[in-house]
C-alpha atoms as a PDB file:
ATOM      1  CA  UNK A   1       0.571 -35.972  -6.096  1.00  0.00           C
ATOM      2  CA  UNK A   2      -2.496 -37.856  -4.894  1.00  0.00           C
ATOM      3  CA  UNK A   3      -4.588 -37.577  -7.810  1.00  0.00           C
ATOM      4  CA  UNK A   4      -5.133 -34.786 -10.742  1.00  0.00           C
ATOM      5  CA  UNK A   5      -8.428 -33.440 -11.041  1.00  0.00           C
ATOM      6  CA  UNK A   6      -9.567 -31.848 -14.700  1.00  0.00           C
ATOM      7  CA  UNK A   7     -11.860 -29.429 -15.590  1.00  0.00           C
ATOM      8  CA  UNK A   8     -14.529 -30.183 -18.597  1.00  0.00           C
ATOM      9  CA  UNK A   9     -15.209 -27.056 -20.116  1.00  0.00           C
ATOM     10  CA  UNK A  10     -12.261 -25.370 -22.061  1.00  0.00           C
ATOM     11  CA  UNK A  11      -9.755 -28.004 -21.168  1.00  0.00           C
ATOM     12  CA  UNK A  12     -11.071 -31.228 -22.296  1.00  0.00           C
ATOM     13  CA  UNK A  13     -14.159 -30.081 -24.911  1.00  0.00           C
ATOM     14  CA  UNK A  14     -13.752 -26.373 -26.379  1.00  0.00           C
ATOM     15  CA  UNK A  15     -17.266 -26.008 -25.686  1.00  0.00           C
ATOM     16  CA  UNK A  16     -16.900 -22.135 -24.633  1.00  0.00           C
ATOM     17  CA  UNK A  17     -17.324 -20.842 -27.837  1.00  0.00           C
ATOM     18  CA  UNK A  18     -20.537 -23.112 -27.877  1.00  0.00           C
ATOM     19  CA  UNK A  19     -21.644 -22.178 -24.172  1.00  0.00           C
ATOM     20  CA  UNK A  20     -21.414 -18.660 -25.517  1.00  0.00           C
ATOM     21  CA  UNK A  21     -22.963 -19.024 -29.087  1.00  0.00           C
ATOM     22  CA  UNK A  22     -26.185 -20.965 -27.241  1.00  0.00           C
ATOM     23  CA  UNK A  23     -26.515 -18.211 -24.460  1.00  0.00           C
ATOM     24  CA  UNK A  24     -25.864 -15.580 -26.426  1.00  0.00           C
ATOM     25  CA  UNK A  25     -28.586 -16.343 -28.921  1.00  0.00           C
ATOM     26  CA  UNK A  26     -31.299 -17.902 -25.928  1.00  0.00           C
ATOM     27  CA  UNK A  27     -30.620 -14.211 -24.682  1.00  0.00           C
ATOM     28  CA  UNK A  28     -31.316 -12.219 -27.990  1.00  0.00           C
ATOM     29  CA  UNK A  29     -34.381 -14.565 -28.396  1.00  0.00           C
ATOM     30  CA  UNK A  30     -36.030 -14.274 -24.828  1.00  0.00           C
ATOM     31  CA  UNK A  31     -35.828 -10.337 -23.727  1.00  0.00           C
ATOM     32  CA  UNK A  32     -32.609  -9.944 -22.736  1.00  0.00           C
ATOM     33  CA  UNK A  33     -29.740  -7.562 -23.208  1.00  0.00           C
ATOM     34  CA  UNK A  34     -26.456  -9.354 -23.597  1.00  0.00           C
ATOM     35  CA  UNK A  35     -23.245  -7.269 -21.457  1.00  0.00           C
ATOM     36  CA  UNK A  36     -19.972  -6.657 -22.472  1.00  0.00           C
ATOM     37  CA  UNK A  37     -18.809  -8.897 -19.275  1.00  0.00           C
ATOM     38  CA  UNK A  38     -21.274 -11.264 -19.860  1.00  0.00           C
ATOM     39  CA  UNK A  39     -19.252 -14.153 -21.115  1.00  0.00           C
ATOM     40  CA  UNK A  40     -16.339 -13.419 -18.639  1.00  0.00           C
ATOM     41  CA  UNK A  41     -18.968 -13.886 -15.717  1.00  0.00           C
ATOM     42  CA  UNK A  42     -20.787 -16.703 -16.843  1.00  0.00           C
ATOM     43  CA  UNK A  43     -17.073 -18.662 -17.103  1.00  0.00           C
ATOM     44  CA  UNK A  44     -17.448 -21.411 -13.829  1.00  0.00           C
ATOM     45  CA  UNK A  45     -21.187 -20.411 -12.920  1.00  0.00           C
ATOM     46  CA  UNK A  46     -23.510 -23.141 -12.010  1.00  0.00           C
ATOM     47  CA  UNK A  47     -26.210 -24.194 -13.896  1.00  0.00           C
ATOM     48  CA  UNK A  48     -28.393 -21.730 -11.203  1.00  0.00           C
ATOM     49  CA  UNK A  49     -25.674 -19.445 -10.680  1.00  0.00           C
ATOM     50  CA  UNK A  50     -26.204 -18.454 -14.438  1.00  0.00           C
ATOM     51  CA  UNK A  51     -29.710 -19.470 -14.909  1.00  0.00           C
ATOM     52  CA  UNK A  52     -30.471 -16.549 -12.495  1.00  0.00           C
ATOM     53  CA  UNK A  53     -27.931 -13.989 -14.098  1.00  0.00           C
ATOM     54  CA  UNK A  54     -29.423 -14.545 -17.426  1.00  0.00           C
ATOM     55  CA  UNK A  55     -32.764 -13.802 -15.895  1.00  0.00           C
ATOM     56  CA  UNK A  56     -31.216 -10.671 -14.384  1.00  0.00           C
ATOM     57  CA  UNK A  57     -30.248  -9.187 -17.489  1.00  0.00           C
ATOM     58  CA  UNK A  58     -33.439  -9.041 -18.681  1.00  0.00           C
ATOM     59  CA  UNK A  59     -34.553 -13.064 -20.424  1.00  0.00           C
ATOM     60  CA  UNK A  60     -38.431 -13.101 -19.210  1.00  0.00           C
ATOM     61  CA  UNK A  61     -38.399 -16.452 -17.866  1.00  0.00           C
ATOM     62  CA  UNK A  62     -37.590 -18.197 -15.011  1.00  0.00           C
ATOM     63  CA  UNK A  63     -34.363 -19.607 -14.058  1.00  0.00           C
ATOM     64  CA  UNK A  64     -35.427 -23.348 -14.563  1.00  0.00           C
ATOM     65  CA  UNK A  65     -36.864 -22.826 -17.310  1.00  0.00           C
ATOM     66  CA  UNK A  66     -33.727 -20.550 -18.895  1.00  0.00           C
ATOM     67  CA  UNK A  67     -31.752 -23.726 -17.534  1.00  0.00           C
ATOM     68  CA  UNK A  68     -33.575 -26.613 -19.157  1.00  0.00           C
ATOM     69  CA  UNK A  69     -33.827 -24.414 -22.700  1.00  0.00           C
ATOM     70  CA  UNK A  70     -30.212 -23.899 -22.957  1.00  0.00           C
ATOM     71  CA  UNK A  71     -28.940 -27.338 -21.827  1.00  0.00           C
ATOM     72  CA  UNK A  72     -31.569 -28.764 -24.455  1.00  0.00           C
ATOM     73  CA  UNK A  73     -29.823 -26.868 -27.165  1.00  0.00           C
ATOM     74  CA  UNK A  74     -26.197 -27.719 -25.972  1.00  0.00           C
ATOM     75  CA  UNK A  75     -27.176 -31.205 -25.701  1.00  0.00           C
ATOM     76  CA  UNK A  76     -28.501 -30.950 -29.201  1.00  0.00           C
ATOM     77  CA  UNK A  77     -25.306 -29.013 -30.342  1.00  0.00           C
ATOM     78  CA  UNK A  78     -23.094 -32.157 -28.587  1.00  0.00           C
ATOM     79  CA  UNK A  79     -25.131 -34.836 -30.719  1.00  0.00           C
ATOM     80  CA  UNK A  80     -23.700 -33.343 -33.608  1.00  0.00           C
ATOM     81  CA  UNK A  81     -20.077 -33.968 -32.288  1.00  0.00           C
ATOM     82  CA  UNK A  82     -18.600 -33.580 -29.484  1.00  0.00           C
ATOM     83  CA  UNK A  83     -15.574 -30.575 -30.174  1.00  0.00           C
ATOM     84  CA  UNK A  84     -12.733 -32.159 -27.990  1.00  0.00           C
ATOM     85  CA  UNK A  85      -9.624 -29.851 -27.012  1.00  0.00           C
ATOM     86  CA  UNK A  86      -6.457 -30.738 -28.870  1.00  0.00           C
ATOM     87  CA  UNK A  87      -4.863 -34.101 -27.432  1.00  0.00           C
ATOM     88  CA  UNK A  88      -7.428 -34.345 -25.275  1.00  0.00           C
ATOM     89  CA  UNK A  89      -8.554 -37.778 -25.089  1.00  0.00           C
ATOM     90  CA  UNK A  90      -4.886 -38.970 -25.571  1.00  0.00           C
ATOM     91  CA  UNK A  91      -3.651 -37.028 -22.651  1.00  0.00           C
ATOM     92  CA  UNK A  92      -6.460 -38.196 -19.987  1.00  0.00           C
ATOM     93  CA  UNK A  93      -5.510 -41.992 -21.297  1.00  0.00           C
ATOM     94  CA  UNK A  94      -1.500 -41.211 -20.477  1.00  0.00           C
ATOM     95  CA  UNK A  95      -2.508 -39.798 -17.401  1.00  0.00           C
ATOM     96  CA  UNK A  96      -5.363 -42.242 -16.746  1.00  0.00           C
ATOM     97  CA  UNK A  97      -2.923 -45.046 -16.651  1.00  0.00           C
ATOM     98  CA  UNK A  98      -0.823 -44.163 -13.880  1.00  0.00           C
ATOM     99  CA  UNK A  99      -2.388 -41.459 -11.747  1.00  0.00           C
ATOM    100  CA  UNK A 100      -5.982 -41.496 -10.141  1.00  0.00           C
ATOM    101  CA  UNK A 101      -8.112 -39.032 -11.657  1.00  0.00           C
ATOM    102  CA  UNK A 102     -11.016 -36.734 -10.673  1.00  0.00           C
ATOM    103  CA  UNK A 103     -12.939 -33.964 -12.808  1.00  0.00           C
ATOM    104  CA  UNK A 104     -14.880 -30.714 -11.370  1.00  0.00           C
ATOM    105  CA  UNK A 105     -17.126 -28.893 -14.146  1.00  0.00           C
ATOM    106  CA  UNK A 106     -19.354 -26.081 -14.338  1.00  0.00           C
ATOM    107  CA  UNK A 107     -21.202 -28.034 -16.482  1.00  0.00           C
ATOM    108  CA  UNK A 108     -24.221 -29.840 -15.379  1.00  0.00           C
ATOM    109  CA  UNK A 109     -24.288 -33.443 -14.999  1.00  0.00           C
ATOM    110  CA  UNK A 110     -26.635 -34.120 -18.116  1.00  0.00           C
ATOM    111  CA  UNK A 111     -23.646 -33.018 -20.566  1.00  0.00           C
ATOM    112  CA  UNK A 112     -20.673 -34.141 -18.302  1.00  0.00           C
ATOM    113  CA  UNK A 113     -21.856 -37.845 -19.216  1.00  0.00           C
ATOM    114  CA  UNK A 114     -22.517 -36.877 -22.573  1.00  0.00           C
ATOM    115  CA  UNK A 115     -19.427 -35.978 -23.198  1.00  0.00           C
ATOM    116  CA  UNK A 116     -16.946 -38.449 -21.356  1.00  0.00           C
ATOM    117  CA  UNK A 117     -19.158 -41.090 -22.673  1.00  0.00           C
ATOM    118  CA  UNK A 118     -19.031 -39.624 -26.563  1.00  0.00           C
ATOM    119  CA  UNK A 119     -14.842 -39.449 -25.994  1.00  0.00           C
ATOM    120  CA  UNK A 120     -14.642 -42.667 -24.645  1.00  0.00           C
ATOM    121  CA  UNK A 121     -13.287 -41.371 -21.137  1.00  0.00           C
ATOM    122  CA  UNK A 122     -15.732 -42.211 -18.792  1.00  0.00           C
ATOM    123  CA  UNK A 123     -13.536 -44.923 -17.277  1.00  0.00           C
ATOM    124  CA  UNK A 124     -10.689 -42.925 -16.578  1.00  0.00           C
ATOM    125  CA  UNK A 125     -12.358 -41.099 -14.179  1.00  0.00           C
ATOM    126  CA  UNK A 126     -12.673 -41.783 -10.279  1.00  0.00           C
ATOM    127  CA  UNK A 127     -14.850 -39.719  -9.449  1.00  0.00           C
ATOM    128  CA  UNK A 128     -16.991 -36.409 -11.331  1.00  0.00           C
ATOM    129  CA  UNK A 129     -18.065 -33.579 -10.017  1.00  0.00           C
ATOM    130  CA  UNK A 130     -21.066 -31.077 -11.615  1.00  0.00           C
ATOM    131  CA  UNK A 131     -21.381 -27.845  -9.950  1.00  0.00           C
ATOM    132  CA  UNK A 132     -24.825 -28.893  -9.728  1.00  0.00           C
ATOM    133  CA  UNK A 133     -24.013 -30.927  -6.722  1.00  0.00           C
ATOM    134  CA  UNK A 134     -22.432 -28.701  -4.504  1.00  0.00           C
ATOM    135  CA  UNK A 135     -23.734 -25.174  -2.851  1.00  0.00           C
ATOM    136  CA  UNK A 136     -21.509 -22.732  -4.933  1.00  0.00           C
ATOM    137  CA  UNK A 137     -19.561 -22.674  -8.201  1.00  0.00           C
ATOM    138  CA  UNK A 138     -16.890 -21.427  -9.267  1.00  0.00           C
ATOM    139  CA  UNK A 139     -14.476 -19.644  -8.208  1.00  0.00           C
ATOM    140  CA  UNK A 140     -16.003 -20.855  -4.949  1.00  0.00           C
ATOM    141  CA  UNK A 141     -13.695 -24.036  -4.195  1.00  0.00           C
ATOM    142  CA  UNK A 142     -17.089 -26.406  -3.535  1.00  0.00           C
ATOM    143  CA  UNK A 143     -16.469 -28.494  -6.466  1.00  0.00           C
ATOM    144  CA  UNK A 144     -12.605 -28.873  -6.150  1.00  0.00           C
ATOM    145  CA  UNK A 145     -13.219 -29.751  -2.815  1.00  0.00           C
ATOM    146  CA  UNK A 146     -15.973 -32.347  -3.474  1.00  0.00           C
ATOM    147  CA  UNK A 147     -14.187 -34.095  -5.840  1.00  0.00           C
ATOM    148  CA  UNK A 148     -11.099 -34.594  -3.797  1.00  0.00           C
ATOM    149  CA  UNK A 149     -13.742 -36.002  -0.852  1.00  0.00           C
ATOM    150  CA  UNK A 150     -14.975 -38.822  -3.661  1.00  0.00           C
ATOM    151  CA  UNK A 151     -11.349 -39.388  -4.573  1.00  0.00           C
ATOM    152  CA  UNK A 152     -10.896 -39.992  -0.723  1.00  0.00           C
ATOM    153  CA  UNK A 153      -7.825 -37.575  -1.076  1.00  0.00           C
ATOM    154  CA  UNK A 154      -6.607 -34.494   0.724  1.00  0.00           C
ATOM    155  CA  UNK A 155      -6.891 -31.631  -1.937  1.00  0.00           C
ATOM    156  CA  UNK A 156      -3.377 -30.121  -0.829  1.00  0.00           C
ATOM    157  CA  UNK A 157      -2.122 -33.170  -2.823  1.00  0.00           C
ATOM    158  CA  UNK A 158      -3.982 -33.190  -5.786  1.00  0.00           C
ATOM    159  CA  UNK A 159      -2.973 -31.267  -9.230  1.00  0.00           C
ATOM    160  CA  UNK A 160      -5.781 -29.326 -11.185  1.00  0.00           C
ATOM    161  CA  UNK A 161      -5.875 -28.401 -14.719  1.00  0.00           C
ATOM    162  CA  UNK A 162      -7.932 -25.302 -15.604  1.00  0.00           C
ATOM    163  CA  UNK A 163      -8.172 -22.879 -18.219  1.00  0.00           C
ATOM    164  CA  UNK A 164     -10.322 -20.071 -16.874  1.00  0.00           C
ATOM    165  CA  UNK A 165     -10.046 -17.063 -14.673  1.00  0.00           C
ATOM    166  CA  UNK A 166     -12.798 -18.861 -12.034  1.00  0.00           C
ATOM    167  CA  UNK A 167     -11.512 -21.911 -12.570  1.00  0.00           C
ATOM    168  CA  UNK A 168      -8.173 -21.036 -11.308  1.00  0.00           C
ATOM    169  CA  UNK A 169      -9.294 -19.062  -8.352  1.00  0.00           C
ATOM    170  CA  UNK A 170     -11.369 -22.055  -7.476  1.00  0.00           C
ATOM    171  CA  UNK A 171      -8.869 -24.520  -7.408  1.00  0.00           C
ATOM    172  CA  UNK A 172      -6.223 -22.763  -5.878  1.00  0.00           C
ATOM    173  CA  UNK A 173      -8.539 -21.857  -2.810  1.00  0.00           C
ATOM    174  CA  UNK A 174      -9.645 -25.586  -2.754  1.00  0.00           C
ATOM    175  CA  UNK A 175      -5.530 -25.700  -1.931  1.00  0.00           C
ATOM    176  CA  UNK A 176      -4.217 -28.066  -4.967  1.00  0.00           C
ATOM    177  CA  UNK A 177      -1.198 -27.518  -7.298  1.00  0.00           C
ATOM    178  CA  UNK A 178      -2.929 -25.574 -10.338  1.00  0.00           C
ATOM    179  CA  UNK A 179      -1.576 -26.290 -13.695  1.00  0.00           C
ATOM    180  CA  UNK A 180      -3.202 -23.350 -16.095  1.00  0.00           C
ATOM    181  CA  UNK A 181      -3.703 -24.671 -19.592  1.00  0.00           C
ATOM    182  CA  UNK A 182      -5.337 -20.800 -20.782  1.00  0.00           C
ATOM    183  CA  UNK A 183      -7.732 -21.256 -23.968  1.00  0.00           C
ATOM    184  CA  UNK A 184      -6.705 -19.172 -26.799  1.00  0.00           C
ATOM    185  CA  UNK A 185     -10.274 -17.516 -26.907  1.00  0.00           C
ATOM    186  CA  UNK A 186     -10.941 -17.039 -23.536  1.00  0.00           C
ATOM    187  CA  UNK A 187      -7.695 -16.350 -21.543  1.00  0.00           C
ATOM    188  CA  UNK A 188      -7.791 -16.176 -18.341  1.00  0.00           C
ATOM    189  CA  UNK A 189      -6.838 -12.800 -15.931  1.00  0.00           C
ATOM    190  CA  UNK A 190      -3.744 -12.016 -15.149  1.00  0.00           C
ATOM    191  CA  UNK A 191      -4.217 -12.059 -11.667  1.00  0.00           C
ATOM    192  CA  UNK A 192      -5.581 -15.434 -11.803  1.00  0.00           C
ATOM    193  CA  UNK A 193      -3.143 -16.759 -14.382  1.00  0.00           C
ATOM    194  CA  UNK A 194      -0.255 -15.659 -11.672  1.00  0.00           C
ATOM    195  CA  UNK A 195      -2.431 -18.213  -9.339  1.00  0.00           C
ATOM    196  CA  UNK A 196      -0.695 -21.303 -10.823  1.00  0.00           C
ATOM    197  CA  UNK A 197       2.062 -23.530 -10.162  1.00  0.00           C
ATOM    198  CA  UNK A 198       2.468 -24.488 -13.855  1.00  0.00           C
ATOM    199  CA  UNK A 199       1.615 -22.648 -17.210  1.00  0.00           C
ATOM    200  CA  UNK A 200       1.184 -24.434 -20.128  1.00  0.00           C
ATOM    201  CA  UNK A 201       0.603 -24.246 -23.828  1.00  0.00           C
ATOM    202  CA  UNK A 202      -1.321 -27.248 -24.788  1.00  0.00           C
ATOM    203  CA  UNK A 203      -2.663 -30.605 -23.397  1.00  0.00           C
ATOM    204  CA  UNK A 204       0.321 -32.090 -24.892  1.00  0.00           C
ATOM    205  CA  UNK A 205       2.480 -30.940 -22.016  1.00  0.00           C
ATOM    206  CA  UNK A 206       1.181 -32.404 -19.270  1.00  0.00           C
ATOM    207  CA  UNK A 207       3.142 -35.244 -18.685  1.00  0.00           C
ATOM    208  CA  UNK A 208       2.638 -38.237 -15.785  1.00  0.00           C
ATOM    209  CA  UNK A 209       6.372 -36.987 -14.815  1.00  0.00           C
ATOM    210  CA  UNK A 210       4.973 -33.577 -14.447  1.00  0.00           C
ATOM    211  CA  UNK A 211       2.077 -34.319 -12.017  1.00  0.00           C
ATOM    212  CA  UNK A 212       4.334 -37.168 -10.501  1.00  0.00           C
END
């Protein structure tokens, strides 16, 4: 493979249960009615993908301003500690030191340097991609595709490691090899989870010789 691009959320920081915690409460707080589905949906938005779905169930301000008051309080919640994925900084580093590697998030681009930077990994990344900075998010492929375009790669011969039902769909329309690595809170849909080439249990497993 050409290069192995990561997601952020749910593979390298378990920051879903945050995400959710934050939104959940911004909701309760601001006029709106938090869904059943909610969580599932929100999983590989954009910053205004979900910005505007929170204001659509019901939170009475506008999408920029639901934006900025939830990444303020996840930026506050990350200055109290980043909460990295099992093996996650070790297995960028193995990787990092014999493959070229890329990284499309959901997350804006506000947190994605706070976190690389607070785990040490910004250097082990060619090139990062925020949702932010392309027209759709997930499971549109825009951000798979953009970050194979500032790798200077074809996507058909990149690997990507996701954990969520969007993030699968997105990468495996974007054309790369998709190695699922589900979260134990959040797994993903079966019918996206039957989207990759490779399943596996932990960070642990991914292996230079299995992206080779």
């Amino acid at each position: 493979m050409d290069a192995c691009v990561f997601d952020l959320d749910g593979v390298l920081v378990d920051s879903e249960p945050v995400w959710e915690e934050v939104r959940r409460a911004y909701v309760a707080d601001h006029g709106g009615t938090w869904q059943p589905d909610t969580q599932t949906k929100l999983m590989g938005m954009s910053t205004g993908e979900w910005a505007a779905y929170l204001h659509e169930i019901g939170v009475e301000q506008e999408p920029g301003d639901i934006a900025r008051g939830v990444i303020d309080e996840m930026a506050a919640r990350y200055r109290d500690g980043v909460p990295l994925m099992p093996k996650a900084v070790e297995t960028v580093r193995r990787l990092a030191a014999t493959a070229t590697l890329g990284l499309a998030s959901s997350s804006p681009r506000r947190l994605i340097d706070v976190v690389l930077d607070a785990a040490g990994l910004t250097e082990c990344f060619a090139a990062t991609v925020s949702t932010e900075e392309v027209e759709r998010g997930k499971p549109a492929p825009d951000g798979y595709l953009e970050a194979a375009r500032r790798l200077g790669v074809d996507p058909r011969g990149c690997v990507a490691v996701e954990d969520s039902s969007n993030g699968l769909r997105s990468a495996y329309a974007a054309g790369m090899h998709v190695i699922a690595v589900p979260h134990p809170r959040y797994p993903p849909a079966p019918d996206a989870l039957a989207l990759a080439w490779r399943v596996l249990p932990g960070l642990d497993a991914l292996t230079p010789e299995l992206i080779g």
